[in-house]
N, C-alpha and C. Protein backbone atom coordinates (compact mmCIF):
# COMPACT_ATOMS: atom_id res chain seq x y z
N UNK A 1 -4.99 55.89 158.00
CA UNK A 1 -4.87 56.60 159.26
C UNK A 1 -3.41 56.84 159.59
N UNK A 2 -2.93 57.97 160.25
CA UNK A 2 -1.84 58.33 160.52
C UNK A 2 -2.05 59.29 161.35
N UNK A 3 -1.43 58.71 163.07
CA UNK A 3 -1.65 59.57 164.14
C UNK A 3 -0.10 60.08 164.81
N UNK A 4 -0.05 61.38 164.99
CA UNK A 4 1.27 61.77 165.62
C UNK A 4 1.08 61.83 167.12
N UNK A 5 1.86 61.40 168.53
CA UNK A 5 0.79 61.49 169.42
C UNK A 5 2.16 61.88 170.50
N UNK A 6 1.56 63.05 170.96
CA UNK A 6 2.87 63.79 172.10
C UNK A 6 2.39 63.85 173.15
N UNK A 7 3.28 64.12 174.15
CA UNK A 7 2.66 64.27 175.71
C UNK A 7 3.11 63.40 176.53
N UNK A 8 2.10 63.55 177.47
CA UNK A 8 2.22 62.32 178.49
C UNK A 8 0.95 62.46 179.05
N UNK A 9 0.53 61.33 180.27
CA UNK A 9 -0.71 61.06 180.94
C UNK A 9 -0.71 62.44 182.55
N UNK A 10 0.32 63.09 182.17
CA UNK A 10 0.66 63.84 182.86
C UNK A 10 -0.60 65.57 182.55
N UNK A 11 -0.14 65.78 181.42
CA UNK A 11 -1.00 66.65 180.39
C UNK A 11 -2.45 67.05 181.29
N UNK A 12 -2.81 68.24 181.77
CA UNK A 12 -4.22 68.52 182.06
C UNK A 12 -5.04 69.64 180.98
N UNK A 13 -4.30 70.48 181.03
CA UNK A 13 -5.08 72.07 180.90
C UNK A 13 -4.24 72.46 179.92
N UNK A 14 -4.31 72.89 178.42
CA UNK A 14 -3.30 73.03 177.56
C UNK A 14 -4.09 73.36 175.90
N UNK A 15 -2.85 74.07 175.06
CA UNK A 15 -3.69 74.10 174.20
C UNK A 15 -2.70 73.63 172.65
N UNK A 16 -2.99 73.14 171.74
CA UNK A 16 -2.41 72.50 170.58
C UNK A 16 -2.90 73.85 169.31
N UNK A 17 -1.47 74.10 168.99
CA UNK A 17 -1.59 74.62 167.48
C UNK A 17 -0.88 74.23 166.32
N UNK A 18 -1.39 74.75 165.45
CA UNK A 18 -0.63 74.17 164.50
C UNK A 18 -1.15 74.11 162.81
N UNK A 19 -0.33 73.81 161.74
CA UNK A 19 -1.45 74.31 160.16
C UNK A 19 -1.32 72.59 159.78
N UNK A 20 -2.41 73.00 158.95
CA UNK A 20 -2.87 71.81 158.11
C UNK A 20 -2.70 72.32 156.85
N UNK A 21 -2.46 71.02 155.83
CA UNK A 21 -2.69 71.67 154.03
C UNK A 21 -2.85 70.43 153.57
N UNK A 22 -4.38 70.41 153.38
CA UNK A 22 -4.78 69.71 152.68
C UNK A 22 -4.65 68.76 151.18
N UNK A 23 -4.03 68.13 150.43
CA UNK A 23 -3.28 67.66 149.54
C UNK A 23 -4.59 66.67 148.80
N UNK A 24 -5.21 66.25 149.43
CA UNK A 24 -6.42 65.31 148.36
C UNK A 24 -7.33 64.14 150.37
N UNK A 25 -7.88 63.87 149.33
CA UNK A 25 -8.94 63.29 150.89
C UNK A 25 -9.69 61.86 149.47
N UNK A 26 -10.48 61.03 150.99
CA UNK A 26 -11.20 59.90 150.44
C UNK A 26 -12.23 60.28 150.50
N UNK A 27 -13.08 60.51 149.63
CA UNK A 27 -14.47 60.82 150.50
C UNK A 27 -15.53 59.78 151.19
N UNK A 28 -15.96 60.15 152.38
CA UNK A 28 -16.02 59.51 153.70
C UNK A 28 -17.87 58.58 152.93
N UNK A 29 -17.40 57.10 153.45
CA UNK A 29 -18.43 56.39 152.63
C UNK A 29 -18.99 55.22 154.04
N UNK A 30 -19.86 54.83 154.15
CA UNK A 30 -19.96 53.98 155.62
C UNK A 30 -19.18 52.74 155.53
N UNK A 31 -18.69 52.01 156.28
CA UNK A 31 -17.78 50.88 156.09
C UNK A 31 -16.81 51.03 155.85
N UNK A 32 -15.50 49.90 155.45
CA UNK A 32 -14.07 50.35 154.93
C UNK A 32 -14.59 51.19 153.93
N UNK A 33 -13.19 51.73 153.71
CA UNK A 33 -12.33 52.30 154.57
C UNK A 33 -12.39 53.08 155.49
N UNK A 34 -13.63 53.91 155.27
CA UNK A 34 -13.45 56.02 155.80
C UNK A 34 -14.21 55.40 157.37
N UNK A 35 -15.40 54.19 157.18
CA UNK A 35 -16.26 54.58 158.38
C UNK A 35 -17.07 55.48 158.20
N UNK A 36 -17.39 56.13 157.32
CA UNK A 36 -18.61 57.55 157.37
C UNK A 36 -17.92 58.58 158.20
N UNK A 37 -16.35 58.66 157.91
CA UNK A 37 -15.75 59.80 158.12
C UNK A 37 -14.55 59.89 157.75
N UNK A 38 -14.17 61.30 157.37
CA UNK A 38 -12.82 61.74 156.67
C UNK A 38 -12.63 63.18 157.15
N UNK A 39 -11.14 63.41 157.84
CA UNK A 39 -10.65 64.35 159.00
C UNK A 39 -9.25 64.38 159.33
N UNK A 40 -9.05 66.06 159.53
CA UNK A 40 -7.84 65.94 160.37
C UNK A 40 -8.38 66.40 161.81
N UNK A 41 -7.91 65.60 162.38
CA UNK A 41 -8.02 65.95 164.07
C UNK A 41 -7.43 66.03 165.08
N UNK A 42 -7.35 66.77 165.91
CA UNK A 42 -6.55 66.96 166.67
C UNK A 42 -7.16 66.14 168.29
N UNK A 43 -6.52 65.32 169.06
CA UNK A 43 -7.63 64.98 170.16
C UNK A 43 -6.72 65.56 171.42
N UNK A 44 -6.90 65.41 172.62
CA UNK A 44 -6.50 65.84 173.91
C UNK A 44 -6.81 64.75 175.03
N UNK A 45 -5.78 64.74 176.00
CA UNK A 45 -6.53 63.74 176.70
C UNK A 45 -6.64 62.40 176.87
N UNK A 46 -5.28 62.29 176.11
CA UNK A 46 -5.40 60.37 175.18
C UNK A 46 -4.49 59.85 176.16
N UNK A 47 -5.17 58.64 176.77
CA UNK A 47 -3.80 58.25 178.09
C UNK A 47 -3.28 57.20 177.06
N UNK A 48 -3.64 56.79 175.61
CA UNK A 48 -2.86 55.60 175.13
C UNK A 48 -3.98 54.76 174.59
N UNK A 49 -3.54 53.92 173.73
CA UNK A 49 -4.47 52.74 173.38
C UNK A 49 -5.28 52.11 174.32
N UNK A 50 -5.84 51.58 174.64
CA UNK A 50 -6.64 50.82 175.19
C UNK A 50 -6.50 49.47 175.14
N UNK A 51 -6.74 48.60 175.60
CA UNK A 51 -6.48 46.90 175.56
C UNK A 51 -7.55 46.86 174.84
N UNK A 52 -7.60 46.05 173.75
CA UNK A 52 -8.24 45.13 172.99
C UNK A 52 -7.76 43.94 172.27
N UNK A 53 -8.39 42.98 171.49
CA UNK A 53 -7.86 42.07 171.05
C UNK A 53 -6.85 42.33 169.69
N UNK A 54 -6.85 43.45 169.18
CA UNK A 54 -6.32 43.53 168.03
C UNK A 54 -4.33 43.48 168.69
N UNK A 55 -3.51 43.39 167.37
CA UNK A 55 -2.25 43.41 167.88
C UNK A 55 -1.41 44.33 166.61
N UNK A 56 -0.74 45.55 166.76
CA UNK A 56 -0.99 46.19 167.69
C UNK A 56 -2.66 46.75 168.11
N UNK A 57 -2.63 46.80 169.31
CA UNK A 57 -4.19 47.47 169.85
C UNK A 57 -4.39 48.82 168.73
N UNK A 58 -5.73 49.03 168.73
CA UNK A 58 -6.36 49.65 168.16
C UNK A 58 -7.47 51.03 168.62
N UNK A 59 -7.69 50.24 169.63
CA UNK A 59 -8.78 51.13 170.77
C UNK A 59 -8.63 52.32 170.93
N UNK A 60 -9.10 53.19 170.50
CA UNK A 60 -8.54 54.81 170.52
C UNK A 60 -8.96 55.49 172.23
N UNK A 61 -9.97 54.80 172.52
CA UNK A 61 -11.20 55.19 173.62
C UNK A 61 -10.57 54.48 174.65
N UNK A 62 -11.06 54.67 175.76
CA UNK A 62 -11.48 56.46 176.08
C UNK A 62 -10.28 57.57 176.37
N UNK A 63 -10.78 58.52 175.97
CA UNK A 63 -9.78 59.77 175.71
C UNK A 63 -10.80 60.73 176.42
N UNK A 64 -10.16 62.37 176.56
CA UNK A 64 -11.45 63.23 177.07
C UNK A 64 -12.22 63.82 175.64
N UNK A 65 -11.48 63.80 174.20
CA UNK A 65 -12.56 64.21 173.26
C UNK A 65 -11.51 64.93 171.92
N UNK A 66 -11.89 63.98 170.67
CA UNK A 66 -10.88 64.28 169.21
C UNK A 66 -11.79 65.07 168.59
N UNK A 67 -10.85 66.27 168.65
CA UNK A 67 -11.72 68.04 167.67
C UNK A 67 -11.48 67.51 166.43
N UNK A 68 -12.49 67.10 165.65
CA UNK A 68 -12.41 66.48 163.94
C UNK A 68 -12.87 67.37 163.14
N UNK A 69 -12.02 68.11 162.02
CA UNK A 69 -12.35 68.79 160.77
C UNK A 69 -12.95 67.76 159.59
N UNK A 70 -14.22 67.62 159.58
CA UNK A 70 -14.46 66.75 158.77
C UNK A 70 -14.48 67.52 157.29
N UNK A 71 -13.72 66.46 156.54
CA UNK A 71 -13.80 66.98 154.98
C UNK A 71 -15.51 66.47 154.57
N UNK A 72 -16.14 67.06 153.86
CA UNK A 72 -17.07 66.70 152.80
C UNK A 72 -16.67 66.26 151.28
N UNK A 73 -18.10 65.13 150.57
CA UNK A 73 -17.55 64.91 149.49
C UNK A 73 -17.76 66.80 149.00
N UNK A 74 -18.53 67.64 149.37
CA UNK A 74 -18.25 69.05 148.63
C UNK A 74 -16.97 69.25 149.52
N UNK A 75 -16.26 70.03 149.40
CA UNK A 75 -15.44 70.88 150.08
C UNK A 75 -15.61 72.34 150.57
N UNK A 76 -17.47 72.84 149.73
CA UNK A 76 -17.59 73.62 150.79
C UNK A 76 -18.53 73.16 152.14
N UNK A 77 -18.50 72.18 152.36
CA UNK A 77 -19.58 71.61 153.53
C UNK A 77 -18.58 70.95 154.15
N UNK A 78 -17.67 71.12 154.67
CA UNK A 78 -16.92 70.87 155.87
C UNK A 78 -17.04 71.46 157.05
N UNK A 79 -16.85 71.00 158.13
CA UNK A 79 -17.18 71.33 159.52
C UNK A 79 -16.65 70.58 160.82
N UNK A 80 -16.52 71.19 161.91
CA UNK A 80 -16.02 70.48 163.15
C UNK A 80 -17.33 69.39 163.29
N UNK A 81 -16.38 68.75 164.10
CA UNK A 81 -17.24 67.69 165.25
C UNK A 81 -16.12 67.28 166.50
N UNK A 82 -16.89 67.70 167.44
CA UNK A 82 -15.77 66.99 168.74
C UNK A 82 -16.43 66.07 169.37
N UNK A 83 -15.37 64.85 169.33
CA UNK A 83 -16.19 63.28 169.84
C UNK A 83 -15.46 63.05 170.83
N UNK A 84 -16.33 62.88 172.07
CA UNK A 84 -16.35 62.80 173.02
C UNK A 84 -15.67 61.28 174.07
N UNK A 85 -16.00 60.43 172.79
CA UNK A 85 -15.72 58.95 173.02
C UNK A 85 -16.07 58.04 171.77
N UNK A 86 -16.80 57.11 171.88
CA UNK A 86 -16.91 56.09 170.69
C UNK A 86 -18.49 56.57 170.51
N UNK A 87 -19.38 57.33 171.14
CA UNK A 87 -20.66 57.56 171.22
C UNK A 87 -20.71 59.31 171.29
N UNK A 88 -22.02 59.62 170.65
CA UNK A 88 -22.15 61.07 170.91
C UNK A 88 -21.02 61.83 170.34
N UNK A 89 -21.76 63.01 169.88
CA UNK A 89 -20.66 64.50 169.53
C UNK A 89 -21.28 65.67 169.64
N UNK A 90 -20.42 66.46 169.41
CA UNK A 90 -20.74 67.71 169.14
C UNK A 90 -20.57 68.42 168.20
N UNK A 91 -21.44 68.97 166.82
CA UNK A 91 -21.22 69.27 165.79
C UNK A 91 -21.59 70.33 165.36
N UNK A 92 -20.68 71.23 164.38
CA UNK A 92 -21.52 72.39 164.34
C UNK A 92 -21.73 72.32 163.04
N UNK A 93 -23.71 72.39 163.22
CA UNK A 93 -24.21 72.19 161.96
C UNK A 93 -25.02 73.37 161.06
N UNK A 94 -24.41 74.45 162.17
CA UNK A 94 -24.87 75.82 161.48
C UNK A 94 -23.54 76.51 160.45
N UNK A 95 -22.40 76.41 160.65
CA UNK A 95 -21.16 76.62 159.80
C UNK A 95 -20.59 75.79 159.22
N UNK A 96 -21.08 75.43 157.96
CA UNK A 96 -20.12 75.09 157.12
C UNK A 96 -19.26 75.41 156.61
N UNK A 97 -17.73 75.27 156.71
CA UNK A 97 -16.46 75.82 155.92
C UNK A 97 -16.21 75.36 154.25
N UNK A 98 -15.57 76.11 153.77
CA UNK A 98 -14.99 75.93 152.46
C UNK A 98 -13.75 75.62 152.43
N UNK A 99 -12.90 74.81 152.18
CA UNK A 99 -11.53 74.42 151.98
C UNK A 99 -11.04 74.07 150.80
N UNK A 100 -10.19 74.86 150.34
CA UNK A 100 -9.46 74.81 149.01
C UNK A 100 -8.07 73.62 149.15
N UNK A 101 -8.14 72.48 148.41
CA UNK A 101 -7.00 71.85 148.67
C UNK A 101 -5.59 72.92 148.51
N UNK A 102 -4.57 72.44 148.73
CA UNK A 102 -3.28 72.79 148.39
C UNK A 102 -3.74 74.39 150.07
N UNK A 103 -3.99 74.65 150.18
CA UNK A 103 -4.09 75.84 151.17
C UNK A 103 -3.65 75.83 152.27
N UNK A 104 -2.79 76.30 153.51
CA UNK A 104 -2.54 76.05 154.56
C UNK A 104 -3.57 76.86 155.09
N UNK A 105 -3.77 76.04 156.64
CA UNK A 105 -5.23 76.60 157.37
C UNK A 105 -4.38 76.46 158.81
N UNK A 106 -4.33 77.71 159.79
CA UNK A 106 -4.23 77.37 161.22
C UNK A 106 -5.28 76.27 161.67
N UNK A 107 -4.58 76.31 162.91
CA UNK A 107 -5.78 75.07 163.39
C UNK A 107 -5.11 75.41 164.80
N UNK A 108 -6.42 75.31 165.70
CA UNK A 108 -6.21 75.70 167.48
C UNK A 108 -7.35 74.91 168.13
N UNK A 109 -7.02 73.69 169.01
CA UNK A 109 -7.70 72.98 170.15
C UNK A 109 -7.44 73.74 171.32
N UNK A 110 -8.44 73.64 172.21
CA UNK A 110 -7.96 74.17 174.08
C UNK A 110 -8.66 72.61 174.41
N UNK A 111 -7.59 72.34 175.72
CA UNK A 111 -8.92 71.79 176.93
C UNK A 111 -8.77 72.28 178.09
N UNK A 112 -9.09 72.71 178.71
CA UNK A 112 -9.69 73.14 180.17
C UNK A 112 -10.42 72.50 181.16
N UNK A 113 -9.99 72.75 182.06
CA UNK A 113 -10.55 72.32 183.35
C UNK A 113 -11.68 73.24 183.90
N UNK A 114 -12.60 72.86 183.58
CA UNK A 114 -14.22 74.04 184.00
C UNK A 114 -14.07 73.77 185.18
N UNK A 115 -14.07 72.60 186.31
CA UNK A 115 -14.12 72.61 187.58
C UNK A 115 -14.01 71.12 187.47
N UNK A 116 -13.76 71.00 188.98
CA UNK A 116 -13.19 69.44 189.20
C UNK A 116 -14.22 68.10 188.65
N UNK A 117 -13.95 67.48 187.33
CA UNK A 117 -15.08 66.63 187.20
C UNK A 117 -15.65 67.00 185.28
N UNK A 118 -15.23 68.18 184.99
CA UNK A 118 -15.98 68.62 183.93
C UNK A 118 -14.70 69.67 183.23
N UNK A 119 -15.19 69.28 181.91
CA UNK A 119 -13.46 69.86 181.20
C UNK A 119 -14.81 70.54 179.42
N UNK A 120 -13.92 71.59 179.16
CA UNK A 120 -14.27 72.54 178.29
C UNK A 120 -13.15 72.06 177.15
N UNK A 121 -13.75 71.73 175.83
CA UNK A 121 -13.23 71.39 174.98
C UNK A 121 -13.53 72.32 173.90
N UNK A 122 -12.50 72.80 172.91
CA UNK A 122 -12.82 74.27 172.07
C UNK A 122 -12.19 73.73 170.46
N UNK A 123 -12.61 74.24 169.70
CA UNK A 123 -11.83 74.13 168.59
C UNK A 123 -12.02 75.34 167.43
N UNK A 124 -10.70 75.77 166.54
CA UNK A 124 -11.16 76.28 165.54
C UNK A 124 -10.02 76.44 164.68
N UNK A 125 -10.55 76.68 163.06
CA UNK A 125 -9.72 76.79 162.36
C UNK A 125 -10.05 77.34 161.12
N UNK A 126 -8.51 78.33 160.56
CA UNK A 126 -9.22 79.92 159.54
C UNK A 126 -7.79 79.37 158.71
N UNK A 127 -8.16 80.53 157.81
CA UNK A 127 -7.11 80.73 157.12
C UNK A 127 -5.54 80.58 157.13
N UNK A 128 -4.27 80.15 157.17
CA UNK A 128 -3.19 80.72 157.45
C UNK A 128 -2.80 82.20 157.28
N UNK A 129 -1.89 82.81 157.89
CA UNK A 129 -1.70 84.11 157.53
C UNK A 129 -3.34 85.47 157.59
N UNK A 130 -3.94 84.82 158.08
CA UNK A 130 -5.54 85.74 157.99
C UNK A 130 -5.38 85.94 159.76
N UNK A 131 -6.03 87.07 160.15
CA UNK A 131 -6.03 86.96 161.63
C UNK A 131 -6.61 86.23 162.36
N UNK A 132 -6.03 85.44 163.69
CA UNK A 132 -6.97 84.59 163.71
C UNK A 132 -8.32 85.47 164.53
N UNK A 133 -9.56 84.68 164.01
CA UNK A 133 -11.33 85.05 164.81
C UNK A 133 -10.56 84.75 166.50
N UNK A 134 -11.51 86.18 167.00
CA UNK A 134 -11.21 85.88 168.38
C UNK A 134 -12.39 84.59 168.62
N UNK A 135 -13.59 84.07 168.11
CA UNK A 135 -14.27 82.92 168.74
C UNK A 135 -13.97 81.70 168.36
N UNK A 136 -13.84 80.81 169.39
CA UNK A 136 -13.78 79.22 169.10
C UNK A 136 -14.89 78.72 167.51
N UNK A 137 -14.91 78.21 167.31
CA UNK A 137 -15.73 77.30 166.29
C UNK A 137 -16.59 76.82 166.78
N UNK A 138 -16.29 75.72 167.57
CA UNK A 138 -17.06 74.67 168.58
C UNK A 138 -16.75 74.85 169.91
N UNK A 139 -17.31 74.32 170.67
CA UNK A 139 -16.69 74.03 172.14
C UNK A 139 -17.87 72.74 172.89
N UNK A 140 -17.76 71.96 173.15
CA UNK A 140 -18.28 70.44 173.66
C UNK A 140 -17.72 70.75 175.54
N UNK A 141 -18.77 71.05 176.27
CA UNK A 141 -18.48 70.90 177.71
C UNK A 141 -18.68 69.11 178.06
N UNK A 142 -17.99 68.39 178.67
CA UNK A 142 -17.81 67.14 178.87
C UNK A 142 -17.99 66.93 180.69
N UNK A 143 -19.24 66.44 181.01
CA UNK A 143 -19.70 66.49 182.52
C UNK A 143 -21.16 65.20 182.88
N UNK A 144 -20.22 64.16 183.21
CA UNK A 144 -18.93 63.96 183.41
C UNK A 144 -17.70 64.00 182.90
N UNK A 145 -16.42 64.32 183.08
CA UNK A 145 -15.22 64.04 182.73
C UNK A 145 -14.78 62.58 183.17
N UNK A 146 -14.49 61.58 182.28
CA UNK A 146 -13.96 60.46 182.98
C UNK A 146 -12.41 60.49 182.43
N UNK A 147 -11.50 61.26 181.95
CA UNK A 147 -10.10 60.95 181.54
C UNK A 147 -10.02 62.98 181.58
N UNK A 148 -9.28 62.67 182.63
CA UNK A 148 -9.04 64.38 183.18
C UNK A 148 -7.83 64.51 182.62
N UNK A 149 -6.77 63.92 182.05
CA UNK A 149 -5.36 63.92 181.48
C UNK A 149 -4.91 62.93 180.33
N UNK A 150 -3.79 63.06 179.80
CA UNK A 150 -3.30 62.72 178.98
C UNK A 150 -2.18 63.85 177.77
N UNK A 151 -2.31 63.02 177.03
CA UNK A 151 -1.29 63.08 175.85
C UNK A 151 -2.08 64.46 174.56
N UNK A 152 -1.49 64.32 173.78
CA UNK A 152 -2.58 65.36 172.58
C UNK A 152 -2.22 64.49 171.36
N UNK A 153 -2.95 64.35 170.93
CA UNK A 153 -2.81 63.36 169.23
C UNK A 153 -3.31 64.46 167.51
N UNK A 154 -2.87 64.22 167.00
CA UNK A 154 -3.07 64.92 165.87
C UNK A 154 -3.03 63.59 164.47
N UNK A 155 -4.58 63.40 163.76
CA UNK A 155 -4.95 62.48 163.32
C UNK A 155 -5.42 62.91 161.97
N UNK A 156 -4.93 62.24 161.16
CA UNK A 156 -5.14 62.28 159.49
C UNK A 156 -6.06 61.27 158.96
N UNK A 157 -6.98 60.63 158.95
CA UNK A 157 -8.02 59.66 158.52
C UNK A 157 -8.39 59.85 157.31
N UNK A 158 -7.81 59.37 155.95
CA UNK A 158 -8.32 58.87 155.29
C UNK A 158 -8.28 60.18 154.14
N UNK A 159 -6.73 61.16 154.80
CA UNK A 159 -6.49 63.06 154.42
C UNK A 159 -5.07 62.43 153.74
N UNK A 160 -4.66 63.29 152.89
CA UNK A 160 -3.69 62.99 152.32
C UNK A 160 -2.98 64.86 152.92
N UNK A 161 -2.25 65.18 153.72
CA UNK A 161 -1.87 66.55 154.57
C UNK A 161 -1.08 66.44 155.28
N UNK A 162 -0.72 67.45 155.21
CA UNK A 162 0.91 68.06 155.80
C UNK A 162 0.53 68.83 157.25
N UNK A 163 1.47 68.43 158.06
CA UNK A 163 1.38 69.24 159.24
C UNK A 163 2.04 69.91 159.07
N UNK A 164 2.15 70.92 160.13
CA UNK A 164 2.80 72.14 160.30
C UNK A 164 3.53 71.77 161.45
N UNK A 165 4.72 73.33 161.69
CA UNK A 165 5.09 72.59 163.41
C UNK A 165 3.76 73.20 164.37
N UNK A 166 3.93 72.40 165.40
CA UNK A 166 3.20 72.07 166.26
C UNK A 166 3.95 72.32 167.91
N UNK A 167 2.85 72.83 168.16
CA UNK A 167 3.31 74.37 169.47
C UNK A 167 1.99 73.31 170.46
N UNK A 168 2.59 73.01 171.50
CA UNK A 168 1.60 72.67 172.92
C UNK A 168 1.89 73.99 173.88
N UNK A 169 1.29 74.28 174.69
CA UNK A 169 1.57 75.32 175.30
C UNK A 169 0.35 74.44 176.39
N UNK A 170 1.07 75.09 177.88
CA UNK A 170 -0.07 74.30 179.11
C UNK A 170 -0.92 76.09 179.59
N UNK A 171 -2.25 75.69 179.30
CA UNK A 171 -3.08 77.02 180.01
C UNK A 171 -2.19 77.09 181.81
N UNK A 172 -2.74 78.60 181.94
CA UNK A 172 -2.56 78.80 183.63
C UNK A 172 -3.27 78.37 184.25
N UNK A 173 -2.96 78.10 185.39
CA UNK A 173 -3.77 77.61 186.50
C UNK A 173 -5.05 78.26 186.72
């Protein structure tokens, strides 16, 4: 695991871009290591670790929700999932992507504020250099909202990948 994590608890309404290039992956097995998952992800919303017993803490949760590109052992059966917390997601199990290692791929999270209480979470990601699709990939509405702010994290699990630079930009009011 290797998480880059910017912001502050300040952070509401905003959106994260940025490329990925894939270099080699574990494929995701239940238990150590992967957990029954292998991803780059981007999350939103992260006020910080959490208290737990581990040292350093470990606790990723609660956050408002980590947009995960899950690799497959194929590489053409990859696909989002946006997790919401330590329970439940949202997955899209009608598009499967193809990813060629060595390739740079944009990559674009939003979160939004739908109304006071409930936040719109989006994700998607194409080609580099290809235009980007005007539609999201996914999008996970979260209602309740219990973590209306935070930080943005960008998470490599178990991915051997290169980031790109990385552009936050805050939506308008």
């Amino acid at each position: 695991d290797r998480v880059l994590a910017f912001g502050d608890d300040s952070w509401r309404d905003y959106e994260i871009r940025t490329t990925v290039t894939v270099h080699g992956y574990t494929a995701a097995v239940p238990g150590p290591p992967t957990y029954g998952v292998t991803h780059v992800a981007l999350a939103a919303h992260w006020p910080g670790y959490d208290a737990d017993r581990h040292r350093p803490h470990r606790k990723w949760y609660p956050l408002g929700a980590a947009c995960e590109f899950q690799l497959r052992e194929s590489l053409q059966e990859c696909r989002w999932r946006i997790l919401p917390g330590p329970t439940g997601a949202a997955e899209d199990t009608t598009q499967a992507r193809r990813i060629e290692l060595g390739r740079a791929y944009a990559v674009a999270i939003q979160v939004e504020t739908a109304r006071p209480g409930v936040t719109a979470y989006r994700a998607k990601l194409w080609p580099a250099g290809d235009p980007e699709p005007a539609a999201w990939d996914l999008e996970l509405i979260k209602d309740p909202e219990t973590v209306e702010r935070g930080s943005a994290l960008i998470v490599a699990h178990n991915t051997d990948v290169t980031i790109g630079d990385v552009r936050a930009t805050p939506l308008p009011p």
